[in-house]
C-alpha atoms as a PDB file:
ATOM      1  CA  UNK A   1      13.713  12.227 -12.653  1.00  0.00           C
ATOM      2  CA  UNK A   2      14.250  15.887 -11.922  1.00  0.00           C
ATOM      3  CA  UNK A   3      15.846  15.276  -8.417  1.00  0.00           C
ATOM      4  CA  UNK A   4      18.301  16.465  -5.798  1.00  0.00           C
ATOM      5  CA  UNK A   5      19.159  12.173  -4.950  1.00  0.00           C
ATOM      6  CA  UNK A   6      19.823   9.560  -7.442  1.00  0.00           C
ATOM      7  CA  UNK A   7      17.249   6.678  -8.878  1.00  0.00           C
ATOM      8  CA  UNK A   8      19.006   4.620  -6.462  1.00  0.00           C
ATOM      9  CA  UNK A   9      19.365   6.223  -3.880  1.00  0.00           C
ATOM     10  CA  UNK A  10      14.682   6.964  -4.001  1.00  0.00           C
ATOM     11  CA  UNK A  11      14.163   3.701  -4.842  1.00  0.00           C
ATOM     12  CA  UNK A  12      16.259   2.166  -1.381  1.00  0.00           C
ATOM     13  CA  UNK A  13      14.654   4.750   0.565  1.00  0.00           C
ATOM     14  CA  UNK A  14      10.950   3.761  -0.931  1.00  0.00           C
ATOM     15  CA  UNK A  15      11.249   0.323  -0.009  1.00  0.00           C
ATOM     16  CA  UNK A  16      12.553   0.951   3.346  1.00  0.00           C
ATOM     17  CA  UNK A  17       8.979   3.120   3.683  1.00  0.00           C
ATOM     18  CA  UNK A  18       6.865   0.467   2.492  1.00  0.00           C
ATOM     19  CA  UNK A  19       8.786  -1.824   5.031  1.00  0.00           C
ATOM     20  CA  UNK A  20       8.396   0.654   7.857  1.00  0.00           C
ATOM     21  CA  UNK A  21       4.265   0.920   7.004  1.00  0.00           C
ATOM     22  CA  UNK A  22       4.515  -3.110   7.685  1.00  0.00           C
ATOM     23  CA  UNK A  23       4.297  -3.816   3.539  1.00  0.00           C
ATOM     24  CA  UNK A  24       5.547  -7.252   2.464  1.00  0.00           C
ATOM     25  CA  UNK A  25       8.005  -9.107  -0.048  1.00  0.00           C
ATOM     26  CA  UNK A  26       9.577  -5.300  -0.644  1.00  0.00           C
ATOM     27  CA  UNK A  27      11.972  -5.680  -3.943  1.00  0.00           C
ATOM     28  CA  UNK A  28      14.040  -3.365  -5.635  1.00  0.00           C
ATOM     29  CA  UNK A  29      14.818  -4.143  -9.328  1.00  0.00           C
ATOM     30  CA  UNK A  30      17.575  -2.462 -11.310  1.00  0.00           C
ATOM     31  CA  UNK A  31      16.298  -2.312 -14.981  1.00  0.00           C
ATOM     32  CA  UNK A  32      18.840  -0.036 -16.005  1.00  0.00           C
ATOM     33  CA  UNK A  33      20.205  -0.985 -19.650  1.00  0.00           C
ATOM     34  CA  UNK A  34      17.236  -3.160 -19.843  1.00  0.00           C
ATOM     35  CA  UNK A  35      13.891  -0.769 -20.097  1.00  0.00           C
ATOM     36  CA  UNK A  36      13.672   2.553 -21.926  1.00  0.00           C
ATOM     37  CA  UNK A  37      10.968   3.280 -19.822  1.00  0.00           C
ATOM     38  CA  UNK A  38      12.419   3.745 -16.366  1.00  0.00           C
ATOM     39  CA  UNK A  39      15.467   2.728 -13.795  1.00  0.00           C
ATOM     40  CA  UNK A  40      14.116   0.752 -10.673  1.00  0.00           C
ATOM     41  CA  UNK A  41      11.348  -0.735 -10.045  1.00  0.00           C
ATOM     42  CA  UNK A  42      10.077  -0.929  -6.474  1.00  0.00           C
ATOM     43  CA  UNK A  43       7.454  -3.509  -5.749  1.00  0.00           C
ATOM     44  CA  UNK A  44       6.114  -4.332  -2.524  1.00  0.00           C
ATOM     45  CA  UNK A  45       2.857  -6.484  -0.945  1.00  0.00           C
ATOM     46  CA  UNK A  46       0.231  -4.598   0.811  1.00  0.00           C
ATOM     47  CA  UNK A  47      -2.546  -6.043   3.400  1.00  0.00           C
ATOM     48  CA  UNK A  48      -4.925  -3.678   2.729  1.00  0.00           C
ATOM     49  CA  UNK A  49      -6.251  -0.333   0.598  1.00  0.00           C
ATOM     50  CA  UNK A  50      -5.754   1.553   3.309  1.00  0.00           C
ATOM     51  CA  UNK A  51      -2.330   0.589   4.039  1.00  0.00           C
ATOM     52  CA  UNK A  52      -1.460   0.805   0.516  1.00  0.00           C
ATOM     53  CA  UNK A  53      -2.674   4.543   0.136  1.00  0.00           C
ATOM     54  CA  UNK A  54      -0.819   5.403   3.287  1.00  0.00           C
ATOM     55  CA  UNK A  55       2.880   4.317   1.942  1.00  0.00           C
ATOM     56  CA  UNK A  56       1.730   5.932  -1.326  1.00  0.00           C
ATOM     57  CA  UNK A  57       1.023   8.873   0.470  1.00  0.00           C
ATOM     58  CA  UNK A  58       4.565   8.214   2.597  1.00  0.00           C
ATOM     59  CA  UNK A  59       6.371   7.579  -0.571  1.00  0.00           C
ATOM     60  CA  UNK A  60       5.393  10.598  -2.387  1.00  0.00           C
ATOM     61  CA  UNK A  61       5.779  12.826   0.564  1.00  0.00           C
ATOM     62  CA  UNK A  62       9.717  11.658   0.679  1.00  0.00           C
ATOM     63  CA  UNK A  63       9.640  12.596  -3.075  1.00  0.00           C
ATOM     64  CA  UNK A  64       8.406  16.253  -2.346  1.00  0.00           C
ATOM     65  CA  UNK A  65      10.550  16.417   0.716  1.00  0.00           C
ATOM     66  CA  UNK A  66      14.011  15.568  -1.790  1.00  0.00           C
ATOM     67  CA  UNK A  67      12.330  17.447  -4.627  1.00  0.00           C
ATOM     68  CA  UNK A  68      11.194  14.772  -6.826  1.00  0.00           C
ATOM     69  CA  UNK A  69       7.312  15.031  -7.573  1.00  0.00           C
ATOM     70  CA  UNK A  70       5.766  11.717  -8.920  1.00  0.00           C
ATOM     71  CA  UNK A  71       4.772  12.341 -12.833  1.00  0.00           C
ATOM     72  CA  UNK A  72       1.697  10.120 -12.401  1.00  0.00           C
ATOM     73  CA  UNK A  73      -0.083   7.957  -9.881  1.00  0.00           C
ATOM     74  CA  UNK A  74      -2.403   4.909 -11.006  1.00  0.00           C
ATOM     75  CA  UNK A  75      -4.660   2.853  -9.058  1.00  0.00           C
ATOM     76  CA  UNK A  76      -4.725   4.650  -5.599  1.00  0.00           C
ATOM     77  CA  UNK A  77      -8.727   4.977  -5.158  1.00  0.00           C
ATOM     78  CA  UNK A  78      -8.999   1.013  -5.868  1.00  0.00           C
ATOM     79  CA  UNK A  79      -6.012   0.050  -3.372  1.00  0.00           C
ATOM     80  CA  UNK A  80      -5.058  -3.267  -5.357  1.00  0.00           C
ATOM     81  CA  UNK A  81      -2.383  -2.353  -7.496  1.00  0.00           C
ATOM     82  CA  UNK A  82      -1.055   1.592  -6.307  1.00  0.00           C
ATOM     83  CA  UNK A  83       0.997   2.839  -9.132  1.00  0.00           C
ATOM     84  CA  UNK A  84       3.541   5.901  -8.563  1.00  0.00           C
ATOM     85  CA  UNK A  85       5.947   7.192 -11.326  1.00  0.00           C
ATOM     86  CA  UNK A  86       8.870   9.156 -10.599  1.00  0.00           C
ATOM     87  CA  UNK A  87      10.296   8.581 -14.224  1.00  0.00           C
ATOM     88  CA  UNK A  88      13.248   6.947 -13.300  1.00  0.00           C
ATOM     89  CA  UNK A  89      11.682   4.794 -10.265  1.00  0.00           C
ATOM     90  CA  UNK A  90       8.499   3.648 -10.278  1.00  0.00           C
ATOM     91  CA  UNK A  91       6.373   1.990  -7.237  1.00  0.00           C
ATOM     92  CA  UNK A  92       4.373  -0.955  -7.722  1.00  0.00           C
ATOM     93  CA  UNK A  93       2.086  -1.748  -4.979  1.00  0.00           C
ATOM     94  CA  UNK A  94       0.172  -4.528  -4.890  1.00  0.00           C
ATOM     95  CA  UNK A  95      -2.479  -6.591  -3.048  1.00  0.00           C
ATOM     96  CA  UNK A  96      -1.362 -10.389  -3.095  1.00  0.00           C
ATOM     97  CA  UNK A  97      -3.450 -11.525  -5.585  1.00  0.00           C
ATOM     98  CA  UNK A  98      -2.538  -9.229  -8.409  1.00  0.00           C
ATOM     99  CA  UNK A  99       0.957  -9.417  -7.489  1.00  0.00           C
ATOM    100  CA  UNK A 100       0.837 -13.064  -7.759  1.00  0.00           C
ATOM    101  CA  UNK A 101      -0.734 -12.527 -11.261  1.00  0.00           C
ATOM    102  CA  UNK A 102       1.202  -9.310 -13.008  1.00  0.00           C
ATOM    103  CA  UNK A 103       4.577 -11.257 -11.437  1.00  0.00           C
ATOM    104  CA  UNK A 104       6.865  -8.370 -12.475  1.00  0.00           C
ATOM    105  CA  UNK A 105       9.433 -10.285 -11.099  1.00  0.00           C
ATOM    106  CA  UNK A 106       9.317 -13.135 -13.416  1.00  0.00           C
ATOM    107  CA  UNK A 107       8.696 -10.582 -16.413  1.00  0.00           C
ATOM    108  CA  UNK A 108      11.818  -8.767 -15.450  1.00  0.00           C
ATOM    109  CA  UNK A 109      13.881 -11.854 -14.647  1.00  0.00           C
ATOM    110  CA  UNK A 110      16.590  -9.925 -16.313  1.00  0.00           C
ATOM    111  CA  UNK A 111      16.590  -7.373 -13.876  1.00  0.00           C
ATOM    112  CA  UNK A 112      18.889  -7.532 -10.869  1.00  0.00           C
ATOM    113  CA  UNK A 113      17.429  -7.114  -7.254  1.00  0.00           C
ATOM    114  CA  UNK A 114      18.966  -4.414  -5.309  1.00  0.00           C
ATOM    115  CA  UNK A 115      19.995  -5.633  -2.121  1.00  0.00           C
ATOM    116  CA  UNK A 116      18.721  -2.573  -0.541  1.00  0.00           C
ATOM    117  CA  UNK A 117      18.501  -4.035   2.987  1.00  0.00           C
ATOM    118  CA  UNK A 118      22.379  -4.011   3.347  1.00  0.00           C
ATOM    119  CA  UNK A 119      22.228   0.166   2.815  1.00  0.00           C
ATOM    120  CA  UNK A 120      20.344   0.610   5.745  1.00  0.00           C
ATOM    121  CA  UNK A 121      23.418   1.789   7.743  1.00  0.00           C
ATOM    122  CA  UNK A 122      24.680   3.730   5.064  1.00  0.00           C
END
């Protein structure tokens, strides 16, 4: 990710915008040292398209804003599974029922979760 913050660092501040646009279940997975393809995952539960496009739309505003433009966006005009790659963090969200089927949680049961609440203050 050619960026002016660290994977981290876009990844906490991604899931705090899909918490603050009322998104649910918001996770942050560290798959560094465990994918090839990319650092964090952040995965979060939408209620609707609509709501879905909007933190999309949020999320890759914040990238612009910090100077990191997503590579590639998948899924936005169908609203059930949004997906947003910033190379080194990419956004998963879904509507509940294909997050209860693609479960990238239990496929990455490797992966640590971020506790990405706790950095709120920092």
């Amino acid at each position: 990710m050619a960026t002016s913050i660290e994977g981290r660092q876009f990844a906490v501040e991604a899931a705090r915008i899909a918490t603050d646009f009322k998104c649910d279940d918001v996770v942050v997975m560290d798959l560094r040292g465990l994918s090839s393809v990319t650092d964090f995952f952040v995965i979060a539960t939408g209620t609707s398209d609509r709501q879905m496009r909007s933190v999309a739309d949020r999320i890759e505003e914040y990238g612009r804003k910090v100077g990191t433009r997503a590579f590639g966006r998948s899924g936005y005009q169908l609203g059930q599974w949004v997906l947003i790659d910033f190379v080194d963090v990419v956004v998963h969200l879904f509507d509940p029922e294909r997050r209860t089927y693609y479960d990238l949680e239990l496929l990455w049961g490797d992966a640590p979760k971020v506790d990405w609440a706790l950095h709120a203050s920092a």
